[in-house]
N, C-alpha and C. Protein backbone atom coordinates (compact mmCIF):
# COMPACT_ATOMS: atom_id res chain seq x y z
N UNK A 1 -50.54 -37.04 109.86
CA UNK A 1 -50.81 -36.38 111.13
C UNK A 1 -51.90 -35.33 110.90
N UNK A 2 -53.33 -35.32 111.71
CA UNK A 2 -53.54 -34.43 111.52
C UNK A 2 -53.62 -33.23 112.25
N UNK A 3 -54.42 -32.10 111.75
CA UNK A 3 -54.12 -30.83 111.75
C UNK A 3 -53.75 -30.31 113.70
N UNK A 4 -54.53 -31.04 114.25
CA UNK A 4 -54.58 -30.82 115.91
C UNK A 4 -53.43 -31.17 116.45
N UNK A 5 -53.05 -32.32 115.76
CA UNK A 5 -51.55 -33.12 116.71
C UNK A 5 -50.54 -32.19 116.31
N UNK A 6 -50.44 -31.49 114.87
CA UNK A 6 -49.68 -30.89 113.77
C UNK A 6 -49.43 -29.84 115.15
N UNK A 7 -50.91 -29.01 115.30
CA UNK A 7 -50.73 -27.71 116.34
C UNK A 7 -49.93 -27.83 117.84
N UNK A 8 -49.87 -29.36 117.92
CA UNK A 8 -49.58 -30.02 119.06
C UNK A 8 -47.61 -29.85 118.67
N UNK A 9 -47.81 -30.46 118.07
CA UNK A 9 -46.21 -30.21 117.52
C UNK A 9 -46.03 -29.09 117.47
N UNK A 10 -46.16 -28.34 116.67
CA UNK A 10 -45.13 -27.03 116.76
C UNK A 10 -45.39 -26.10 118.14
N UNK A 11 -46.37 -26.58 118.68
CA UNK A 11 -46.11 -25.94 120.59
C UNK A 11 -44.72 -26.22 121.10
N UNK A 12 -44.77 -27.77 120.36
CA UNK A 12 -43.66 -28.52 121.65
C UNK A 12 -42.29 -27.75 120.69
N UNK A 13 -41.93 -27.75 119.45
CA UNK A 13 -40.67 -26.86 119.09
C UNK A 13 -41.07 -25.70 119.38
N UNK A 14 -42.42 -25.18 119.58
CA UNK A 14 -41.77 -23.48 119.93
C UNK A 14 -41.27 -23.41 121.60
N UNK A 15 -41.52 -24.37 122.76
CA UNK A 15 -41.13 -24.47 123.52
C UNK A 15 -39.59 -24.78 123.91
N UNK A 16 -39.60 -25.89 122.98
CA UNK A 16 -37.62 -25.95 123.05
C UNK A 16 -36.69 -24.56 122.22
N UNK A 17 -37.09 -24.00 121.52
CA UNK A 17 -36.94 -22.99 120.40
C UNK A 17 -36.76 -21.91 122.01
N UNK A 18 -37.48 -22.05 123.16
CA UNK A 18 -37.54 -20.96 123.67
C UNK A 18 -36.93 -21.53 124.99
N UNK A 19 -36.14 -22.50 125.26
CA UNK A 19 -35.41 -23.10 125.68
C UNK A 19 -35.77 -24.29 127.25
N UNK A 20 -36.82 -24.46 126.39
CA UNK A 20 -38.09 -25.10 127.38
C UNK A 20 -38.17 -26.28 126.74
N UNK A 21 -38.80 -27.76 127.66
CA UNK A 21 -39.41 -28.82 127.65
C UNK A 21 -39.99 -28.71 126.10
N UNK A 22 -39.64 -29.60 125.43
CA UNK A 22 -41.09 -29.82 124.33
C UNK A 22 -42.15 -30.35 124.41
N UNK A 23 -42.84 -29.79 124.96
CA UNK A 23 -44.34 -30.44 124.86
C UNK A 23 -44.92 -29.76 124.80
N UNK A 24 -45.71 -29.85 123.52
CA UNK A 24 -47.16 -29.37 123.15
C UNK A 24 -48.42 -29.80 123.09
N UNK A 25 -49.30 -29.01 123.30
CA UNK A 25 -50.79 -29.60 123.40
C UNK A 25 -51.56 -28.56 122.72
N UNK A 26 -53.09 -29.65 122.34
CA UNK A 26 -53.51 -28.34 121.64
C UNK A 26 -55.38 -29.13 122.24
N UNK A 27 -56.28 -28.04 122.42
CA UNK A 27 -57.62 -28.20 122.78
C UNK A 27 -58.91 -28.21 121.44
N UNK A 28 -59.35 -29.24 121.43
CA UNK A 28 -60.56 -29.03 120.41
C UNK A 28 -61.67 -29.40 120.75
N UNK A 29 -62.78 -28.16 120.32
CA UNK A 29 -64.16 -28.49 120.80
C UNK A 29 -64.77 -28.47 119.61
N UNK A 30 -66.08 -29.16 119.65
CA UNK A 30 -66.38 -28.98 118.60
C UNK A 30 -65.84 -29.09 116.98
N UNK A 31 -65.09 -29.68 116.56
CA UNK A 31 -63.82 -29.56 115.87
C UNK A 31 -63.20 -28.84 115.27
N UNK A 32 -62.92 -27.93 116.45
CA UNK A 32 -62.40 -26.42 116.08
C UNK A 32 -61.31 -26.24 117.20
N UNK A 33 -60.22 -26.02 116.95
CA UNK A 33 -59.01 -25.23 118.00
C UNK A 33 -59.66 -24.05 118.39
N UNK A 34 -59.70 -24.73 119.88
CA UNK A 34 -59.82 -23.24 121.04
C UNK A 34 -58.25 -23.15 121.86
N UNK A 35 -57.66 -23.74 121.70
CA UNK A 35 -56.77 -23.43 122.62
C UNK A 35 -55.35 -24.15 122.15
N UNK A 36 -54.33 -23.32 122.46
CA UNK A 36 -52.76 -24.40 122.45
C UNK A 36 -51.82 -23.39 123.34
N UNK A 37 -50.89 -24.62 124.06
CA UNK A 37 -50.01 -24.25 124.75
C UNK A 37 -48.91 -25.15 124.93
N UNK A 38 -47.58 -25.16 125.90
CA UNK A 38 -46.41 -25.56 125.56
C UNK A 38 -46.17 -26.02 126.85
N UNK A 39 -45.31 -26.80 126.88
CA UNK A 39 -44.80 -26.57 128.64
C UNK A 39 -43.78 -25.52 128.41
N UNK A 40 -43.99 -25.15 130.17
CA UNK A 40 -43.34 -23.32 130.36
C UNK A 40 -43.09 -23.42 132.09
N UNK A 41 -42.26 -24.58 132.03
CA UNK A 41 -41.96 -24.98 133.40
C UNK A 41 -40.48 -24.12 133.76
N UNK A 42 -39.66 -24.13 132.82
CA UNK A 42 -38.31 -23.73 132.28
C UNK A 42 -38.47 -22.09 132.04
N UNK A 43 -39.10 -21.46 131.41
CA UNK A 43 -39.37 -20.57 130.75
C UNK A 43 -39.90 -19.52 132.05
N UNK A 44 -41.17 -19.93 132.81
CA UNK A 44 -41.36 -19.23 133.91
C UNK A 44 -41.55 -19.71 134.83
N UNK A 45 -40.41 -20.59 135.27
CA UNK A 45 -40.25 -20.77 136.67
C UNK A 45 -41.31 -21.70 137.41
N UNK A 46 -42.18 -22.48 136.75
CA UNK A 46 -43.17 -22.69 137.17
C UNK A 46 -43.38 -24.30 137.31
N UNK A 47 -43.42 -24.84 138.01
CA UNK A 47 -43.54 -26.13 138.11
C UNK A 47 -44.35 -27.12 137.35
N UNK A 48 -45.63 -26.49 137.58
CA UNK A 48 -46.83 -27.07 137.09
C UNK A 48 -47.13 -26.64 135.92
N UNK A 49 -46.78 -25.94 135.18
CA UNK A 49 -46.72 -25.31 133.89
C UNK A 49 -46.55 -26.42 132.74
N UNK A 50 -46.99 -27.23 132.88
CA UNK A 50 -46.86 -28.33 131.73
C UNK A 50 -47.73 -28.14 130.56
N UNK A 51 -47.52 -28.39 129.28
CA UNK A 51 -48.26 -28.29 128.00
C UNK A 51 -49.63 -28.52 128.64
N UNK A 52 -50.02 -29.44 128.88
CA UNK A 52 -51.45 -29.74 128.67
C UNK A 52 -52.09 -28.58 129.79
N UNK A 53 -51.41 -28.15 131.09
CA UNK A 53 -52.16 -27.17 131.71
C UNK A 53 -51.98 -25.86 131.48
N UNK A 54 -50.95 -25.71 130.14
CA UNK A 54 -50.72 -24.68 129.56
C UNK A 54 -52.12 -24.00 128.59
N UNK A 55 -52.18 -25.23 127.85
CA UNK A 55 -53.32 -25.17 126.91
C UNK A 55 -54.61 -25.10 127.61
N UNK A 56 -54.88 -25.60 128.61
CA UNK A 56 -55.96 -25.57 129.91
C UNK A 56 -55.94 -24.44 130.10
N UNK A 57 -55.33 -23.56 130.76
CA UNK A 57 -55.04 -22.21 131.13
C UNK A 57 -55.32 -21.36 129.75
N UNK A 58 -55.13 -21.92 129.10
CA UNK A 58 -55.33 -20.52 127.80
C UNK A 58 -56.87 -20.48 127.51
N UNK A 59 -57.38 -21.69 127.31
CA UNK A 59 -58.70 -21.66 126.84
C UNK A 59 -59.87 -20.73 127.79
N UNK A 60 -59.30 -21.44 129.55
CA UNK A 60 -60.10 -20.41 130.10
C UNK A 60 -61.54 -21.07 130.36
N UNK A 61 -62.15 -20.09 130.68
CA UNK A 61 -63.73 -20.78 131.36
C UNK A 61 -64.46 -20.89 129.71
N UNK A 62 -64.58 -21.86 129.57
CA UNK A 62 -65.62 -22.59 128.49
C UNK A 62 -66.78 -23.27 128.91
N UNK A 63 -67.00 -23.15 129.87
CA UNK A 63 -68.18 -24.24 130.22
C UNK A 63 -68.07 -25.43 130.84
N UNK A 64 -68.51 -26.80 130.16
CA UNK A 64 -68.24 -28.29 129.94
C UNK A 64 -66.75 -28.06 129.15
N UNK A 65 -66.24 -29.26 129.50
CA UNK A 65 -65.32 -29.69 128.63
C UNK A 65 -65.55 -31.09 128.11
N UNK A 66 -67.13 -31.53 128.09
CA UNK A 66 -67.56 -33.34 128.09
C UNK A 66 -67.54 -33.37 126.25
N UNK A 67 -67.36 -32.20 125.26
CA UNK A 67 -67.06 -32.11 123.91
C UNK A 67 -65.86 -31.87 123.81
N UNK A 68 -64.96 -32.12 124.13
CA UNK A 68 -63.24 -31.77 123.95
C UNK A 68 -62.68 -32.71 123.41
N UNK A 69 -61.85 -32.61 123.02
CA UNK A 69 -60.72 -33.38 122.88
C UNK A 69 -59.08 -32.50 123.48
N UNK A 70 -58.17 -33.37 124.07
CA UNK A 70 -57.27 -32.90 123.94
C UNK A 70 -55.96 -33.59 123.30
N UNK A 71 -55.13 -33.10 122.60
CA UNK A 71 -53.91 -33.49 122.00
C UNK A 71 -52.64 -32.72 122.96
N UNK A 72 -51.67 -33.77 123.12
CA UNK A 72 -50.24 -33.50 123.51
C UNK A 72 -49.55 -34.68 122.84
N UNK A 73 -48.14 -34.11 122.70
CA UNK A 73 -47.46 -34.45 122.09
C UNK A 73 -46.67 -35.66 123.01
N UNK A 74 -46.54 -35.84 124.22
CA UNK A 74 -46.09 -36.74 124.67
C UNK A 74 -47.48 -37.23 126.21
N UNK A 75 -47.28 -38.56 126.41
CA UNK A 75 -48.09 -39.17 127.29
C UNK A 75 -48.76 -38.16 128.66
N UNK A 76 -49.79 -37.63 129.41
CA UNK A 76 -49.87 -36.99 130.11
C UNK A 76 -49.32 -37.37 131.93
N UNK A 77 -48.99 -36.67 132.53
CA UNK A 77 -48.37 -37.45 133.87
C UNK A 77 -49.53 -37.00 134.52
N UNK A 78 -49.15 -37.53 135.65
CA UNK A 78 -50.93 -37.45 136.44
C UNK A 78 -51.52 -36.32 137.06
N UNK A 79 -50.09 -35.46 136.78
CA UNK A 79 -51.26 -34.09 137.49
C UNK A 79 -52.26 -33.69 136.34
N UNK A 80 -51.73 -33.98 135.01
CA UNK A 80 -52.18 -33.25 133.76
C UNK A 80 -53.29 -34.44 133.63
N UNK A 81 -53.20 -35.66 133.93
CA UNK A 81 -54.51 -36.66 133.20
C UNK A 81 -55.33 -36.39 134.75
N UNK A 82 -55.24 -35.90 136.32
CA UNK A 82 -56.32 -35.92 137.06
C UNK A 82 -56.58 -34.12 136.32
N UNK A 83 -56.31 -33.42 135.92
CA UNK A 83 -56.67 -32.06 135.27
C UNK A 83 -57.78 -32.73 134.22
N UNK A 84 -57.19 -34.11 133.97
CA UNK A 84 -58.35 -34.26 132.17
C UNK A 84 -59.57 -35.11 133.11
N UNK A 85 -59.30 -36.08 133.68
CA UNK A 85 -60.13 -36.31 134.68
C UNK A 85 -61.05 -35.66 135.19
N UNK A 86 -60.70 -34.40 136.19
CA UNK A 86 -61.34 -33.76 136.75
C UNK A 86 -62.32 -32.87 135.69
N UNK A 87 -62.01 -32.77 134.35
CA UNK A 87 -62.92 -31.31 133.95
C UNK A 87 -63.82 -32.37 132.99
N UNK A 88 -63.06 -33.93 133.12
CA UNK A 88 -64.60 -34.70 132.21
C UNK A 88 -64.74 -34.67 130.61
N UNK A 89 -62.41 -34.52 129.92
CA UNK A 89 -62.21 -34.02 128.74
C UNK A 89 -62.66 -36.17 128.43
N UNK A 90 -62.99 -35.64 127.39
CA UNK A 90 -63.66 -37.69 127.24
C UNK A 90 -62.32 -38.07 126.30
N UNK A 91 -61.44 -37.44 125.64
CA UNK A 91 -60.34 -38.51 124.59
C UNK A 91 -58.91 -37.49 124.55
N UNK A 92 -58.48 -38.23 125.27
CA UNK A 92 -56.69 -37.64 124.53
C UNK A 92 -56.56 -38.31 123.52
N UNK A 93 -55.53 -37.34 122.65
CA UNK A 93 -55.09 -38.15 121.22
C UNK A 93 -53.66 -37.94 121.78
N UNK A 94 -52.50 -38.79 121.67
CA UNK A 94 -51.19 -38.36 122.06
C UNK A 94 -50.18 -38.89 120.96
N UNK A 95 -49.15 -38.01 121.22
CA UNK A 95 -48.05 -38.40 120.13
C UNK A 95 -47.29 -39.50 120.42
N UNK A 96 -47.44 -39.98 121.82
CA UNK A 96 -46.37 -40.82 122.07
C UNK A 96 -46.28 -41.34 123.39
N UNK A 97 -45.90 -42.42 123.43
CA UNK A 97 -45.28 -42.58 125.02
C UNK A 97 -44.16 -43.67 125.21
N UNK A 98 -43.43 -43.78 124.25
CA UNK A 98 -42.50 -44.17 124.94
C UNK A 98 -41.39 -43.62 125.51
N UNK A 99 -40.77 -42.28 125.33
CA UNK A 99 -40.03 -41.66 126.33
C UNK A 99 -40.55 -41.97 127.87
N UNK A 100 -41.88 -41.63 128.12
CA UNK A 100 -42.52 -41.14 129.18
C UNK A 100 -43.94 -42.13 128.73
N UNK A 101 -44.22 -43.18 129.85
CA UNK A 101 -45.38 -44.14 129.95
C UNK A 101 -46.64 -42.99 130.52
N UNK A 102 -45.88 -42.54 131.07
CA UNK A 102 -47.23 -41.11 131.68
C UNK A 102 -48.11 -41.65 132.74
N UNK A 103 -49.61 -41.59 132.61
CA UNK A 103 -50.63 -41.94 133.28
C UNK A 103 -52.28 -42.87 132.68
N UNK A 104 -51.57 -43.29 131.41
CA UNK A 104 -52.32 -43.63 130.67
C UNK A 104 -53.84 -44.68 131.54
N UNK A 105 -53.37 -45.25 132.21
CA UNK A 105 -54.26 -46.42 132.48
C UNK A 105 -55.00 -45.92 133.87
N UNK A 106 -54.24 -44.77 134.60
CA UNK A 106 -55.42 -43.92 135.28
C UNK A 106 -56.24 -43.08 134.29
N UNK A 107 -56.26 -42.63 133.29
CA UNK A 107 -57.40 -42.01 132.61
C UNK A 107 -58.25 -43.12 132.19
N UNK A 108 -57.85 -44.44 131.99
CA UNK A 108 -58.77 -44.94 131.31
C UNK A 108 -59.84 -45.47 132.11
N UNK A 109 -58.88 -45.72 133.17
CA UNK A 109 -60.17 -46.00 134.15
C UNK A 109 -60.86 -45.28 134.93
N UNK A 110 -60.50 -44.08 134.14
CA UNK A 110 -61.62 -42.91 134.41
C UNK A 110 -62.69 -42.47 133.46
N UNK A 111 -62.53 -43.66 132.47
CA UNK A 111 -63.26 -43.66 131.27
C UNK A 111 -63.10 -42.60 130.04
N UNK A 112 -62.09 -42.32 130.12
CA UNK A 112 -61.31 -41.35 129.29
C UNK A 112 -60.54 -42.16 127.94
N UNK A 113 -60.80 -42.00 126.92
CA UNK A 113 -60.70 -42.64 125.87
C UNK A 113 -59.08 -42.44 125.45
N UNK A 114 -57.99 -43.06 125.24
CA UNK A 114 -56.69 -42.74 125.19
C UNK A 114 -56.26 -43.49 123.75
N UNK A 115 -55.84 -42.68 123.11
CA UNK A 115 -55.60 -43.34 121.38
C UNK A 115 -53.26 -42.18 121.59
N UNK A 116 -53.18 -43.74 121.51
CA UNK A 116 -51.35 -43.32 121.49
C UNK A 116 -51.08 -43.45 119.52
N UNK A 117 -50.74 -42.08 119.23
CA UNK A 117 -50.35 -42.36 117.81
C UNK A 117 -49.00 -43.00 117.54
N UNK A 118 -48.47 -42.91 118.41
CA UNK A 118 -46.49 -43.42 118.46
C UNK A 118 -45.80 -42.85 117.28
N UNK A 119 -45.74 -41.42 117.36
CA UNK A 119 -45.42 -40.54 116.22
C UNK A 119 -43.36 -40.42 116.72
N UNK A 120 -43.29 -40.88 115.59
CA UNK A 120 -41.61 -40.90 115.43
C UNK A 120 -40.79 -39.63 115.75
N UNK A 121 -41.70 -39.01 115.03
CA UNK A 121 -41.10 -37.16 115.33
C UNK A 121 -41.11 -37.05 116.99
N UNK A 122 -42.69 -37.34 117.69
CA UNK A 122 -42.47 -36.66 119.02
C UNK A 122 -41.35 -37.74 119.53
N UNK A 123 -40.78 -38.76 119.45
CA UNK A 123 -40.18 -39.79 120.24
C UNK A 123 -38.82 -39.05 119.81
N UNK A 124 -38.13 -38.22 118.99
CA UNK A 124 -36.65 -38.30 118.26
C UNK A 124 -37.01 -36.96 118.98
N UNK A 125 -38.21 -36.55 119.29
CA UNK A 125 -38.07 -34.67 119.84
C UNK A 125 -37.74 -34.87 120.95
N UNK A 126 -38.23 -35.97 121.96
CA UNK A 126 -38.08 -35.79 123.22
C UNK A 126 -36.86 -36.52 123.72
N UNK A 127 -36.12 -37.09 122.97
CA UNK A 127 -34.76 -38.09 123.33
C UNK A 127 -33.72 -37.52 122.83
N UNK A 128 -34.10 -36.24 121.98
CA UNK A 128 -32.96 -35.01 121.71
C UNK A 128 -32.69 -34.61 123.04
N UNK A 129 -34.10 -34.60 123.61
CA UNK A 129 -33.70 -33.08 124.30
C UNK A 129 -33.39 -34.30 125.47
N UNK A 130 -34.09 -35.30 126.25
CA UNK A 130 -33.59 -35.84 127.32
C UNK A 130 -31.63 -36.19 126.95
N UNK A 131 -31.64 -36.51 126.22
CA UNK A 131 -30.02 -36.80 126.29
C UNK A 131 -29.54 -35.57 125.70
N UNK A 132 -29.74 -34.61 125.97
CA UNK A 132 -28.78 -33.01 126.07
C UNK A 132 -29.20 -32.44 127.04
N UNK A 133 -30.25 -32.58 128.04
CA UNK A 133 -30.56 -32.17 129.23
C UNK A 133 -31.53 -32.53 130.13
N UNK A 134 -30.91 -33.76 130.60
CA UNK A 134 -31.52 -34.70 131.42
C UNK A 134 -31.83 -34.18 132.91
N UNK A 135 -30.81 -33.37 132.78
CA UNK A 135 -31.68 -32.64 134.96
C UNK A 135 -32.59 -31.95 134.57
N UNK A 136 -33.39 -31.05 133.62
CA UNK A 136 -34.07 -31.10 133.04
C UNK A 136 -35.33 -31.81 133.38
N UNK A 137 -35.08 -32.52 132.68
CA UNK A 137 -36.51 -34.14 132.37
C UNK A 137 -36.90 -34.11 133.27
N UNK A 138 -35.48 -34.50 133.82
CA UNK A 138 -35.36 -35.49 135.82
C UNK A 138 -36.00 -34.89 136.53
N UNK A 139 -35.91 -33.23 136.47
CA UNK A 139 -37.08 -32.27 137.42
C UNK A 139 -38.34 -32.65 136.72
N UNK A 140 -38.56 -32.42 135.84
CA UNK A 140 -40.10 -32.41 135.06
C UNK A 140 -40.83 -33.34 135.34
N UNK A 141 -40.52 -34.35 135.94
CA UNK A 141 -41.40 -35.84 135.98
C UNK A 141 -41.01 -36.12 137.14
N UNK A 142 -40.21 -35.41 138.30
CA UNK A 142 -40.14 -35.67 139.61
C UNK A 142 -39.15 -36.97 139.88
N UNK A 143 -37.88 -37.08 139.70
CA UNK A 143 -37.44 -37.86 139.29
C UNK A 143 -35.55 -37.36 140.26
N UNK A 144 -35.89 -36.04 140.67
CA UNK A 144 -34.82 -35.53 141.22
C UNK A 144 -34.54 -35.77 142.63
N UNK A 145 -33.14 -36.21 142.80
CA UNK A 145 -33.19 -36.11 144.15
C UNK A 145 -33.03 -34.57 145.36
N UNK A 146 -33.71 -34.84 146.56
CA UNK A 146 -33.62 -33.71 146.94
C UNK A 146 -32.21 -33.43 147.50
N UNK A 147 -31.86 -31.73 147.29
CA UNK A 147 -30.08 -31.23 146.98
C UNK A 147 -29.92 -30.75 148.35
């Protein structure tokens, strides 16, 4: 694994560590970390607070993002791949998708380059936590019925 997905990972445990979603993401330009963040949907209340717009939000006004890369630890859902869409990031690297199929095949046909590593760790991280707290998930991916 390398060093980006690595940063990608320990977002997503410092997020469950803090009793939040695991998912981490991490931003590289140039091939240098500018940015990492977690999902913090749980944590502050926030809906849209997902890793990848976590890490979005941290980096901040950079310019272009047409030299980026971004890494998350699990598949992006579509608010987070029209976020990669919209700013013109050209390659996710991801840890995974089989918990979560995500939005893969709308980025690509947004010409967005999508490389799935199918990393064992993120798949055993995220099926911990879905089968110990599945209303959880079920909110996170819109999946709840309305109460």
């Amino acid at each position: 694994m390398d060093e980006f997905m690595q940063e990608a990972v320990n977002q997503a445990r410092k997020s469950l560590n803090e009793g939040g979603i695991p998912i981490g993401s991490a931003l590289v330009k140039s091939g240098k970390l500018i940015a990492k963040g977690h999902n913090k949907r749980v944590q502050e209340n926030n809906p849209i607070l997902h890793g990848e717009m976590d890490c979005l939000n941290n980096a901040g006004r950079i310019g272009s993002f047409r030299d980026t890369v971004i890494y998350s630890t699990l598949m992006p859902c579509y608010m987070c791949a029209g976020t990669i869409v919209q700013f013109k990031i050209p390659k996710v690297v991801v840890g995974e998708s089989r918990t979560f199929p995500g939005a893969k095949e709308f980025m690509q046909q947004h010409g967005v380059e999508v490389t799935d590593l199918n990393l064992q760790e993120c798949v055993d991280m995220m099926n911990e936590f879905i089968a110990k707290r599945p209303d959880v998930w079920f909110e996170d991916i819109g999946e709840v019925d309305s109460q």
